[in-house]
Protein backbone atom coordinates (compact mmCIF):
# COMPACT_ATOMS: atom_id res chain seq x y z
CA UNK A 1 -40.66 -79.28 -23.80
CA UNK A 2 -37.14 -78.92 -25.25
CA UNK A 3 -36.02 -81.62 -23.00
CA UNK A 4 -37.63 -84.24 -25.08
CA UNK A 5 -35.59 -82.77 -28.25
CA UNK A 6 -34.27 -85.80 -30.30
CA UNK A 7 -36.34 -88.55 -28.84
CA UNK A 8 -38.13 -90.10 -31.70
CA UNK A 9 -40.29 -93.07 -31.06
CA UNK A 10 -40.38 -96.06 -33.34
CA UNK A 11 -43.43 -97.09 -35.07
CA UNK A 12 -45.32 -99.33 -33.07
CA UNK A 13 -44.56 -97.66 -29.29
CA UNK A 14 -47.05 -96.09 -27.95
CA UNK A 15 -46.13 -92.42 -26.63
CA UNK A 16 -45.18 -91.74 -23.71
CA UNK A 17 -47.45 -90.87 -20.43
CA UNK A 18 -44.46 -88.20 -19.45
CA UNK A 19 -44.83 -86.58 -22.50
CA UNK A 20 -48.78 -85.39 -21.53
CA UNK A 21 -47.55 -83.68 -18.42
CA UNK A 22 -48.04 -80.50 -20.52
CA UNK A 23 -50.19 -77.68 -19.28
CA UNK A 24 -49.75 -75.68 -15.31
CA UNK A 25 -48.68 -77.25 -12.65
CA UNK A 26 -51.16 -79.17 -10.43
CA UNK A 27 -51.15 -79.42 -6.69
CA UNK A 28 -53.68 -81.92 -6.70
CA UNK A 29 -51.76 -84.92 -6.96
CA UNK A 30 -50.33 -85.14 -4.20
CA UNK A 31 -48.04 -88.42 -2.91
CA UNK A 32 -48.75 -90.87 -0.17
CA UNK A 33 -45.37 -89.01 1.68
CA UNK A 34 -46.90 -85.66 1.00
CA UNK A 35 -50.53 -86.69 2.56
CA UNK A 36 -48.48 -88.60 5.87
CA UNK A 37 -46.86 -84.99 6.42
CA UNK A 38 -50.00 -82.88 6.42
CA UNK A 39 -51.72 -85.45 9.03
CA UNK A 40 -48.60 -85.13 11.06
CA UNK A 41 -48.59 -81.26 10.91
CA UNK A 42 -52.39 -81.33 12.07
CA UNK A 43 -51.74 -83.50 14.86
CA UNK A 44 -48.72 -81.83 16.28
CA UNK A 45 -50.39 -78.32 15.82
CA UNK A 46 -53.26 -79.77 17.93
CA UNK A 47 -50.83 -80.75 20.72
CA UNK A 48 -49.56 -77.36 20.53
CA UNK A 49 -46.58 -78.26 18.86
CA UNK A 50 -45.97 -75.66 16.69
CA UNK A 51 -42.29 -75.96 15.59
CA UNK A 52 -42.97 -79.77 14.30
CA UNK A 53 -46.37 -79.12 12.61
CA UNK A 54 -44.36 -75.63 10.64
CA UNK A 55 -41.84 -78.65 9.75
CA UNK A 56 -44.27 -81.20 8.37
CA UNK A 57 -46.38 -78.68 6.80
CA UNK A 58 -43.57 -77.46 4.43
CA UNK A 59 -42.88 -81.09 4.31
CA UNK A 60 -46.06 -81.68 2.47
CA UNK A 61 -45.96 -78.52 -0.28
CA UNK A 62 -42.59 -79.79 -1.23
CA UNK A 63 -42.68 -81.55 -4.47
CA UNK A 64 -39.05 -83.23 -4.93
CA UNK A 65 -39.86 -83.04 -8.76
CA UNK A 66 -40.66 -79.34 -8.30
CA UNK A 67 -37.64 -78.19 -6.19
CA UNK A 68 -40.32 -75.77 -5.27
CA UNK A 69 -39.48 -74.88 -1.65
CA UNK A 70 -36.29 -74.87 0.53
CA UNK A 71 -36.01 -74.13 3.94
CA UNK A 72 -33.12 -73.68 7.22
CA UNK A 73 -34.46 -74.09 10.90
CA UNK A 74 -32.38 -72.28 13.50
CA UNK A 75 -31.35 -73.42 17.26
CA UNK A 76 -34.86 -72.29 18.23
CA UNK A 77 -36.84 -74.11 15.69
CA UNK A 78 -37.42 -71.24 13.62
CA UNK A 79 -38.29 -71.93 10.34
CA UNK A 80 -36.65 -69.44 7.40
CA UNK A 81 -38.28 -70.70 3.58
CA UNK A 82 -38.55 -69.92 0.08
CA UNK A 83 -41.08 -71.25 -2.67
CA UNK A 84 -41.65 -70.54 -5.91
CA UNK A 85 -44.76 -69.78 -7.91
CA UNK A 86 -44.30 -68.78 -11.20
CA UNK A 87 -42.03 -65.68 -11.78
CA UNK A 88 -42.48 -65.21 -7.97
CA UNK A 89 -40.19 -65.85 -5.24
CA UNK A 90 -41.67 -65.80 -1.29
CA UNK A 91 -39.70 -66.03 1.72
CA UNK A 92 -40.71 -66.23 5.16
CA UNK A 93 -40.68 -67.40 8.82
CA UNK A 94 -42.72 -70.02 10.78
CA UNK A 95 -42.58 -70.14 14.47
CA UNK A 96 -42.96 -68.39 17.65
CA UNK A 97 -44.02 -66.02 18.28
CA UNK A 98 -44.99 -64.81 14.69
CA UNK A 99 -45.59 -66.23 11.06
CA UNK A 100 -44.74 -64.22 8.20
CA UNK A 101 -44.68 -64.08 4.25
CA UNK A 102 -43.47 -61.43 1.55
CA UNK A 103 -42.27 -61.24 -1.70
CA UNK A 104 -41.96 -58.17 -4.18
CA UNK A 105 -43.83 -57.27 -7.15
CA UNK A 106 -42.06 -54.77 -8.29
CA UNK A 107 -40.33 -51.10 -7.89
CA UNK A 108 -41.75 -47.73 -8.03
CA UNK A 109 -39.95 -44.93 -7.46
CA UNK A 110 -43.10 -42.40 -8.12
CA UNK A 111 -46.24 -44.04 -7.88
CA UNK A 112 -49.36 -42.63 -9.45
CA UNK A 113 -52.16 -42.17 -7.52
CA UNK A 114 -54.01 -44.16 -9.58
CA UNK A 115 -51.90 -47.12 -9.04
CA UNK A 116 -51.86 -46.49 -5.21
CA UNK A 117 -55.63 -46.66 -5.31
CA UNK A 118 -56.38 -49.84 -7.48
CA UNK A 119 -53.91 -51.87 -4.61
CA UNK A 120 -55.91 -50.48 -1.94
CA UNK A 121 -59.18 -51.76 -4.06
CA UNK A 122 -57.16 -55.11 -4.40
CA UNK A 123 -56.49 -55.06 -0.45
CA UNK A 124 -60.02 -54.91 0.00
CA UNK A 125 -60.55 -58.52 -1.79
CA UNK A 126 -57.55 -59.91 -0.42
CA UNK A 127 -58.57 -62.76 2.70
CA UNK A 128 -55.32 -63.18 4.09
CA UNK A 129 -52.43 -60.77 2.53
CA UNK A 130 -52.11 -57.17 2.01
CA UNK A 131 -50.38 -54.94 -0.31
CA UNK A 132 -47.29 -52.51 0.65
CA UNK A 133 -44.90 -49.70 -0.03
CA UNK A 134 -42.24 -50.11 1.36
CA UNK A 135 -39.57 -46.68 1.73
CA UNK A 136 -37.39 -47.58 -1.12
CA UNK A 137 -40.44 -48.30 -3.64
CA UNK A 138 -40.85 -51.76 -3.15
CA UNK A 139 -44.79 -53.22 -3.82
CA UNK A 140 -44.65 -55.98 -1.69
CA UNK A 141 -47.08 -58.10 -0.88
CA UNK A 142 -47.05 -59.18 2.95
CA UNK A 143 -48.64 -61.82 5.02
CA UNK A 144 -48.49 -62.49 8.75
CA UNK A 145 -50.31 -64.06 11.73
CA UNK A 146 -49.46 -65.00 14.99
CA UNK A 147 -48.12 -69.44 15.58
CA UNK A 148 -51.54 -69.99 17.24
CA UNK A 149 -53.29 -68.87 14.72
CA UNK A 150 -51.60 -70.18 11.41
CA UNK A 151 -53.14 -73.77 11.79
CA UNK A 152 -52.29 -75.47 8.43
CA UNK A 153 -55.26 -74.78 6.75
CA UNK A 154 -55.06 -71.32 7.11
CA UNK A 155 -51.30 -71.34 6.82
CA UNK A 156 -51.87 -72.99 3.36
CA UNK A 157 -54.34 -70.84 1.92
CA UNK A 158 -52.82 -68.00 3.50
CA UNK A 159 -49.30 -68.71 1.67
CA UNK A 160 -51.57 -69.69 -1.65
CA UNK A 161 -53.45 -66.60 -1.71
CA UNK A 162 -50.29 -64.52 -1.44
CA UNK A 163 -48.08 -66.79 -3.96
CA UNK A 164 -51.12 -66.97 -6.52
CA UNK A 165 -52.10 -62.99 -6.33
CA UNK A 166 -48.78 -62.17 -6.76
CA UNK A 167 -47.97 -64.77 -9.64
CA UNK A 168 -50.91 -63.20 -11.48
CA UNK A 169 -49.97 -59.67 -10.90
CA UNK A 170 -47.10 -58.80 -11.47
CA UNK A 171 -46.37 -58.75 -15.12
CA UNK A 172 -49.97 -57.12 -15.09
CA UNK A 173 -48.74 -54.22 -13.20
CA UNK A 174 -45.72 -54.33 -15.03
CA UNK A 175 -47.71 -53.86 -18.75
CA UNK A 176 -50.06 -51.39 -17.23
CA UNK A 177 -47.72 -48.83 -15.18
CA UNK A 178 -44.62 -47.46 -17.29
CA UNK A 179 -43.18 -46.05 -13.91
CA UNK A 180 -42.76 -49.84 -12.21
CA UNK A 181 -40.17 -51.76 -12.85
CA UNK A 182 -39.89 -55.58 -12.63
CA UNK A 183 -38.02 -57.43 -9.91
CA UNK A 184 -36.51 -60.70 -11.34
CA UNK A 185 -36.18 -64.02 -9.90
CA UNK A 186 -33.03 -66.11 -10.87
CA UNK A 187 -35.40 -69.05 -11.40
CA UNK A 188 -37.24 -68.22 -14.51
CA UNK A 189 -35.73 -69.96 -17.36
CA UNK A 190 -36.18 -68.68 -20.93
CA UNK A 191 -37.07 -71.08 -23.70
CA UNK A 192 -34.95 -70.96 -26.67
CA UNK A 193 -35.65 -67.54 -29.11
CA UNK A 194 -36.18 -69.88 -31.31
CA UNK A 195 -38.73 -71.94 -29.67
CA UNK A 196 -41.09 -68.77 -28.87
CA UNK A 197 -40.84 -67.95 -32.82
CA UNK A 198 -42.67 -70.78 -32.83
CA UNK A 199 -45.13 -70.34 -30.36
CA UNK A 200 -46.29 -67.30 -31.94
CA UNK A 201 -45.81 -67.97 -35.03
CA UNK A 202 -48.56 -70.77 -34.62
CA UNK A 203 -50.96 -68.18 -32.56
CA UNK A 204 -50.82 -65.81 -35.16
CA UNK A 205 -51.69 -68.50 -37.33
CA UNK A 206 -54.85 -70.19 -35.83
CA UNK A 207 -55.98 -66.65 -34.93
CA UNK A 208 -55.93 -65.58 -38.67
CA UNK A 209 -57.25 -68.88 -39.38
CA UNK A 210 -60.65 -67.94 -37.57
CA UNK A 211 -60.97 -64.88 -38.44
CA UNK A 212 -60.52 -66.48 -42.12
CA UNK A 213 -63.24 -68.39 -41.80
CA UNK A 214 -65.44 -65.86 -39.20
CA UNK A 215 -65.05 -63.62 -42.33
CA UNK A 216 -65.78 -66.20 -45.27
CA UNK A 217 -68.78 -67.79 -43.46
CA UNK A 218 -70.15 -64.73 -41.47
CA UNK A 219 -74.04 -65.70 -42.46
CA UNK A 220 -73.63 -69.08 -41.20
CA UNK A 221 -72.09 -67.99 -37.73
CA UNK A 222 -74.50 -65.12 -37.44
CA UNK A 223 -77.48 -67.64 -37.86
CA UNK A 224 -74.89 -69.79 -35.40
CA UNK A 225 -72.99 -68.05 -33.03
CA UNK A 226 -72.48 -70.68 -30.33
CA UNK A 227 -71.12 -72.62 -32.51
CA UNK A 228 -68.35 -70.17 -33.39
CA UNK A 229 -68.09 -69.35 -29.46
CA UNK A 230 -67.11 -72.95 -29.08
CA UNK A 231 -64.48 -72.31 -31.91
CA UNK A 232 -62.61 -69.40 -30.29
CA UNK A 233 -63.06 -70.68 -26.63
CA UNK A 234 -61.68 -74.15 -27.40
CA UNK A 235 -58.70 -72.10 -29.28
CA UNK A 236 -58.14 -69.75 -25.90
CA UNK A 237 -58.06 -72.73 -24.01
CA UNK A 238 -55.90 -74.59 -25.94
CA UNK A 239 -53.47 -71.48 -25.76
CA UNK A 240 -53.48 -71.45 -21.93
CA UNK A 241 -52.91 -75.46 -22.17
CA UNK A 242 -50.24 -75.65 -24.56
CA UNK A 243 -48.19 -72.72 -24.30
CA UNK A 244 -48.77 -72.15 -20.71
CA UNK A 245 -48.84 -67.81 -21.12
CA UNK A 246 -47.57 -65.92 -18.12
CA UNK A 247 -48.73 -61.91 -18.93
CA UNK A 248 -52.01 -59.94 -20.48
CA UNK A 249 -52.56 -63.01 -23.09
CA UNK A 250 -53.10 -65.38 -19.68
CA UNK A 251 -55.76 -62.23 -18.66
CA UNK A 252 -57.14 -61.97 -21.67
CA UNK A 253 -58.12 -65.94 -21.75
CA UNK A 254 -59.23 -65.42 -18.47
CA UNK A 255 -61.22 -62.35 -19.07
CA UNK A 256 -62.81 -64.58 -22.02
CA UNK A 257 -63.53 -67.12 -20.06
CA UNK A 258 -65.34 -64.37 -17.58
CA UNK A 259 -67.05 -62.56 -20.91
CA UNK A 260 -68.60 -65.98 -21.96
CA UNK A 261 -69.96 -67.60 -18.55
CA UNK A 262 -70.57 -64.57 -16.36
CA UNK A 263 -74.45 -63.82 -16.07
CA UNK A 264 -75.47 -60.62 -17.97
CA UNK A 265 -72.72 -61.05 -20.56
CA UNK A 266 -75.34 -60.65 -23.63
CA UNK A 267 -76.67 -62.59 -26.27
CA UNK A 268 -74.83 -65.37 -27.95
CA UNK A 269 -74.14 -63.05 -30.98
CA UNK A 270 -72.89 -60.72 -28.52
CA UNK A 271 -70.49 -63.01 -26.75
CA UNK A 272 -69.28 -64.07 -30.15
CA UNK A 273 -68.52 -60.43 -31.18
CA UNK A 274 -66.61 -60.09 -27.56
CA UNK A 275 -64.69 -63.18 -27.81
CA UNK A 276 -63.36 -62.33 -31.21
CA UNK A 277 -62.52 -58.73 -30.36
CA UNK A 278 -60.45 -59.94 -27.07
CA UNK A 279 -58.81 -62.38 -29.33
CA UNK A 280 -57.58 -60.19 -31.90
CA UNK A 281 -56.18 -57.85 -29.29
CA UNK A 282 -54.53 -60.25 -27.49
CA UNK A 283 -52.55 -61.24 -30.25
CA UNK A 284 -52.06 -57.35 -31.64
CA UNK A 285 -49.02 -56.57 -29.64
CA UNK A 286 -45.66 -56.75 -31.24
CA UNK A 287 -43.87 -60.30 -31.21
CA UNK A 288 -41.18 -58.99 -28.68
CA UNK A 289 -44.10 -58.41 -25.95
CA UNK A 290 -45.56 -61.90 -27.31
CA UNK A 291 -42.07 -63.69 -26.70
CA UNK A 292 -42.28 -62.33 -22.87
CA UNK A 293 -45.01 -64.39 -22.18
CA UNK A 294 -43.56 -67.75 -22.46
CA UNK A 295 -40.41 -68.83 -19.68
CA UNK A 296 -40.32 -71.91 -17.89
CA UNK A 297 -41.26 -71.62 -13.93
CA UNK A 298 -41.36 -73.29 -11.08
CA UNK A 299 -44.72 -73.80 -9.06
CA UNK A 300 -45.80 -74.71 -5.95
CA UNK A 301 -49.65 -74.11 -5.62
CA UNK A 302 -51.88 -75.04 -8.36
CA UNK A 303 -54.79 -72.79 -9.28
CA UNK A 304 -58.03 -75.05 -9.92
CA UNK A 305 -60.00 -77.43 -7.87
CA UNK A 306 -61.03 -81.37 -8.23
CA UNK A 307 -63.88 -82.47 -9.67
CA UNK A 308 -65.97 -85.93 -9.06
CA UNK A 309 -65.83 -88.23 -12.14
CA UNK A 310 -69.65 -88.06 -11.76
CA UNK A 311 -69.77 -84.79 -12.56
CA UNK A 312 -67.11 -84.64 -15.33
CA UNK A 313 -69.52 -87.51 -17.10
CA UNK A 314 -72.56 -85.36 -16.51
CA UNK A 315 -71.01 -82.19 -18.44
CA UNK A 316 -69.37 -84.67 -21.55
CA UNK A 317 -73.13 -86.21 -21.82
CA UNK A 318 -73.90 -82.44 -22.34
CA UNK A 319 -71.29 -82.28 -24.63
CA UNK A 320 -72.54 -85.09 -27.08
CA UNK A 321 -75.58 -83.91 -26.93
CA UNK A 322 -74.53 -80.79 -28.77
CA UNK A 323 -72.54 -82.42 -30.80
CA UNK A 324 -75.54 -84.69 -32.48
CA UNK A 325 -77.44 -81.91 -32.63
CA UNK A 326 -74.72 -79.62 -34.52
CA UNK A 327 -74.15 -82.97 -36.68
CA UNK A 328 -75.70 -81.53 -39.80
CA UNK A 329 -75.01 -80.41 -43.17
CA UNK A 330 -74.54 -76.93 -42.78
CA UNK A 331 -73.28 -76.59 -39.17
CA UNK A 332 -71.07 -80.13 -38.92
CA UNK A 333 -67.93 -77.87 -39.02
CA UNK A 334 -68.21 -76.76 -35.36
CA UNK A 335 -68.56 -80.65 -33.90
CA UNK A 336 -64.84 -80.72 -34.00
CA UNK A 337 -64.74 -77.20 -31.51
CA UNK A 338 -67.37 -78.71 -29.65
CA UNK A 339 -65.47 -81.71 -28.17
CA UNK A 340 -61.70 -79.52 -28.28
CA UNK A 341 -64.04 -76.84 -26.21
CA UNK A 342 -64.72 -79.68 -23.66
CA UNK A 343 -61.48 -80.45 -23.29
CA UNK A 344 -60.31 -77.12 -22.45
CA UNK A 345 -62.96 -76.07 -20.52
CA UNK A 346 -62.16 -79.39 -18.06
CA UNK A 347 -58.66 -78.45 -18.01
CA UNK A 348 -58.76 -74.87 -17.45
CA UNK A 349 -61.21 -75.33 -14.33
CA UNK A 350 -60.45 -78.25 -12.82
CA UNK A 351 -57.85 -80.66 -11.15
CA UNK A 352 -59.12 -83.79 -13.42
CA UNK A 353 -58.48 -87.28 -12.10
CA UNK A 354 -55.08 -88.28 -13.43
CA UNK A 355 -56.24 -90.56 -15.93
CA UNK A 356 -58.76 -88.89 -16.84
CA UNK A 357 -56.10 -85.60 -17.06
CA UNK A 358 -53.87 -87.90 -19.37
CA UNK A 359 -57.11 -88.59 -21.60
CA UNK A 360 -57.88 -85.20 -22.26
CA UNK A 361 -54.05 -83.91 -22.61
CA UNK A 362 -53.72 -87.03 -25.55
CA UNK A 363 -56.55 -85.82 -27.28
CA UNK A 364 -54.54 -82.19 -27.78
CA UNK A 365 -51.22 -84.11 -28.55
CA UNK A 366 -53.42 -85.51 -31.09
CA UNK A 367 -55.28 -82.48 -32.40
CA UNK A 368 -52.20 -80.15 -32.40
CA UNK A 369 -49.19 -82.60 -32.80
CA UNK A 370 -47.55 -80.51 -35.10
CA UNK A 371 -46.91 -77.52 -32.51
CA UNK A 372 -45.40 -80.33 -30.41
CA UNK A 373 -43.51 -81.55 -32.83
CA UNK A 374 -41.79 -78.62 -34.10
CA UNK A 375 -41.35 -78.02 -30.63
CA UNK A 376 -38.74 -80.93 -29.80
CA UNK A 377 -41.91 -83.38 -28.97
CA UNK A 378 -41.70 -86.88 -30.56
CA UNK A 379 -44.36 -87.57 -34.03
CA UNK A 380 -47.29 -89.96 -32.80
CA UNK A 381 -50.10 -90.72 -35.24
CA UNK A 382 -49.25 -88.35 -38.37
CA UNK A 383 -47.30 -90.07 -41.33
CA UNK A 384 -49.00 -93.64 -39.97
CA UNK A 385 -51.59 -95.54 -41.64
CA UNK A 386 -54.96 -95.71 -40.27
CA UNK A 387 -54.69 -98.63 -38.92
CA UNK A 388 -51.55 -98.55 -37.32
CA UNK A 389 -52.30 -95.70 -35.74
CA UNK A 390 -55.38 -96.83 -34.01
CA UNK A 391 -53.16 -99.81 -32.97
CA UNK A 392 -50.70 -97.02 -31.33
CA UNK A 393 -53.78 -94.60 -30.05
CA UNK A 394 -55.28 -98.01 -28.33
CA UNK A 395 -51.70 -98.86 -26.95
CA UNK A 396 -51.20 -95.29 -25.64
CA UNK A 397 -54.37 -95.71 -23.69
CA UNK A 398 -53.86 -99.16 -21.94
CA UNK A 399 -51.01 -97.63 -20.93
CA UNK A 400 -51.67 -95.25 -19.32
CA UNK A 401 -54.48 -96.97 -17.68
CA UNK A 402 -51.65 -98.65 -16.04
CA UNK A 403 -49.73 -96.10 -15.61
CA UNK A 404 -52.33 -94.81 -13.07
CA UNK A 405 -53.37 -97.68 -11.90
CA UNK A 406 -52.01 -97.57 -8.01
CA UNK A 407 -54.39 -95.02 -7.59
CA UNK A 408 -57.16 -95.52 -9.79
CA UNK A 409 -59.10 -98.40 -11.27
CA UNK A 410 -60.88 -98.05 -14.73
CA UNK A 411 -63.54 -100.56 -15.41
CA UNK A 412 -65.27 -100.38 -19.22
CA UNK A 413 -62.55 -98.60 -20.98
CA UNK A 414 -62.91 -99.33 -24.34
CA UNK A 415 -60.36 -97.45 -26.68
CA UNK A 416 -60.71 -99.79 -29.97
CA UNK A 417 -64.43 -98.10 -30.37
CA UNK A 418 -62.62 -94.80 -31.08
CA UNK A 419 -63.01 -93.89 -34.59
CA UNK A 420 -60.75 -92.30 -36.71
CA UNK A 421 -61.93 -92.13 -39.80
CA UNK A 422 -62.50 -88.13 -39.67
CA UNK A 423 -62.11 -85.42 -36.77
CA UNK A 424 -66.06 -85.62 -36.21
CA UNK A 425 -66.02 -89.23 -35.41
CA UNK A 426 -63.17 -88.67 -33.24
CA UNK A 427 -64.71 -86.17 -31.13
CA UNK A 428 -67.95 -88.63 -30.80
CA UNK A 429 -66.61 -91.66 -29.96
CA UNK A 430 -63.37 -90.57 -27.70
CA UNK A 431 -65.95 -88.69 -25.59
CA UNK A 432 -68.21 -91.52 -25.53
CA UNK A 433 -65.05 -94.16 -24.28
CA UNK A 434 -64.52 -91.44 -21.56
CA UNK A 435 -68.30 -90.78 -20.38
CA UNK A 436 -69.07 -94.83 -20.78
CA UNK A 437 -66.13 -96.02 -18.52
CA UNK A 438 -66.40 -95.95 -14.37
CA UNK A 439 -63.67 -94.85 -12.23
CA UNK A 440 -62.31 -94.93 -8.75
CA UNK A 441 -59.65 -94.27 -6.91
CA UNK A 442 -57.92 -96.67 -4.71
């Protein structure tokens, strides 16, 4: 975000659209170049033509904005690469007669047992890749397959498996097992010290903040607990949104996440008293461990899926349901979570449309523009009047209706019915533009 440090817009501009590419990295948007390469690498790999469908196939993971994967063919064709996911760096080999993949998770010098088994256990989940140990202590992590057989589907979520597992691993192991020690990539970039003050600083705040009020209103979230589970799930998802953790606070969302949806997980007064423990320990380690969690990365697969706008419209509906019927006296306060939960829960899952992406990232700039501010992003509706900033909010959007709009046409958007008047009225009627406009791509 740093990069944006010193631009300040004037009054009346509306913000940005770069300035919403916040959050992971998304494979799901891919160009018209990109797409062209992966229907070349099929068709050559049908013909047999391995060597040019390995080619085009790298071709289409490279993102040019991304720098995320380089590669050197030799007099035989032989393709040598390297891409980057995260604080991982794989290299590997396409051609005849083999494929191959590895990268390394870390170094042990005298592995537990204990450690040994849990990577066998892992092993046994793992599709395409395997853990190693190598002679000098090395975990690696090792994929190969024969040309014939690494077709590019299977070469792509064969490489995504591997790149993903180990992504997500390795600072895992790292916390867990005193005896590894980390390998480290000379792509990661650290943000500023002072820039992860801030970061934390603000978790530690919104974290005390709930348990604040969890404490001073315990009867009311006792007689209510979803409501309070939409509370601390929209705040774990805003986390993993905004501030993009790479270590145990990225499990612990996850594991969340898991607690809250997973069949069996208890009562709603029970998932409330899990969320809030796996908050407070996530947030109970020393700021020095907290600071490790946020570095800027380079990616090359993304981790969620696409969704249909049908579907999207079908859970918001959902959505404003709950929200009319938490719209009362004594329970009002949660509408606000209810709408921020939505949010989250769309981004953490899926690949949204790209508009629709933009839509749900403005509505955090919007919530949380403070973090972003004090974090080099540019001011956009605080210090402004009400009515100029509707004027700016219904600018932003047009916008970046056209911003999208080689790929996707919006019919029925309708941003002056957003009301801003207080955060429960926002929540209504921004989800109601969204769910009440139709969308297609081109």
């Amino acid at each position: 975000m740093s990069w944006f440090s010193g631009w300040r817009l004037g009054k009346s501009r509306p913000l940005d659209a770069r300035l919403l590419r916040l959050g992971r990295y998304s494979d799901a948007y891919k160009s018209s170049e990109q797409l062209a390469a992966w229907e070349r690498s099929m068709s050559y790999f049908a013909e047999g033509n391995y060597s040019r469908s390995f080619l085009h196939f790298l071709q289409y993971l490279r993102d040019p904005v991304e720098q995320n994967i380089h590669w050197v063919a030799d007099q035989k064709g032989r393709l040598s690469f390297e891409l980057l996911q995260g604080s991982r760096r794989i290299s590997g080999s396409l051609g005849q007669p083999y494929c191959e993949a590895i990268t390394t998770i870390g170094v042990c010098r005298s592995c537990s047992e204990s450690l040994l088994r849990e990577l066998l256990e892992v092993n046994d989940k793992l599709q395409y890749c395997r853990y190693g140990l190598q002679q000098d202590g090395q975990i690696v992590l090792r994929w190969s397959a024969t040309a014939a057989e690494s077709d590019p589907y299977r070469l792509f979520f064969s490489l995504r498996e591997l790149a993903v597992q180990a992504d997500k691993i390795d600072d895992l192991l790292i916390q867990q097992n005193k005896d590894v020690q980390p390998v480290y990539e000379p792509h990661i970039q650290e943000y500023p010290e002072g820039e992860n003050q801030i970061r934390v600083k603000w978790l530690r705040t919104k974290v005390h903040q709930l348990m604040s009020w969890y404490a001073q209103d315990r009867s009311l979230h006792q007689r209510y607990p979803g409501g309070m589970n939409y509370a601390i799930l929209a705040f774990l998802y805003k986390i993993e949104f905004l501030l993009c953790p790479q270590g145990p606070l990225r499990e612990a969302i996850e594991q969340a996440h898991r607690t809250y949806f997973q069949a069996g997980s208890g009562n709603m007064q029970e998932r409330m008293e899990r969320l809030l423990a796996i908050m407070e320990s996530a947030v109970a380690r020393p700021d020095k461990e907290l600071y490790g969690e946020f570095y800027k990365v380079v990616t090359t697969f993304g981790l969620v899926q696409p969704i249909s706008f049908h579907r999207l419209t079908t859970q918001i509906e959902g959505e404003l349901a709950q929200i009319d019927a938490y719209d009362q006296a004594d329970t009002r306060s949660y509408v606000p979570h209810i709408s921020s939960f939505l949010i989250g829960y769309g981004l953490f899952n899926y690949a949204l449309p790209g508009f629709i992406r933009d839509l749900y990232a403005l509505y955090y700039y919007m919530e949380e523009e403070s973090l972003l501010f004090s974090l080099g992003m540019p001011p956009f509706l605080e210090g402004e009047t009400r009515y100029r900033a509707k004027d700016k909010l219904v600018q932003t959007i047009r916008e970046l209706q056209a911003t999208w709009a080689d790929r996707i046409t919006v019919e029925h958007l309708y941003p002056e019915q957003i009301d801003l008047s207080d955060p429960v009225a926002l929540a209504r009627t921004y989800l109601k533009m969204i769910v009440t406009m139709k969308i297609r791509e081109n």
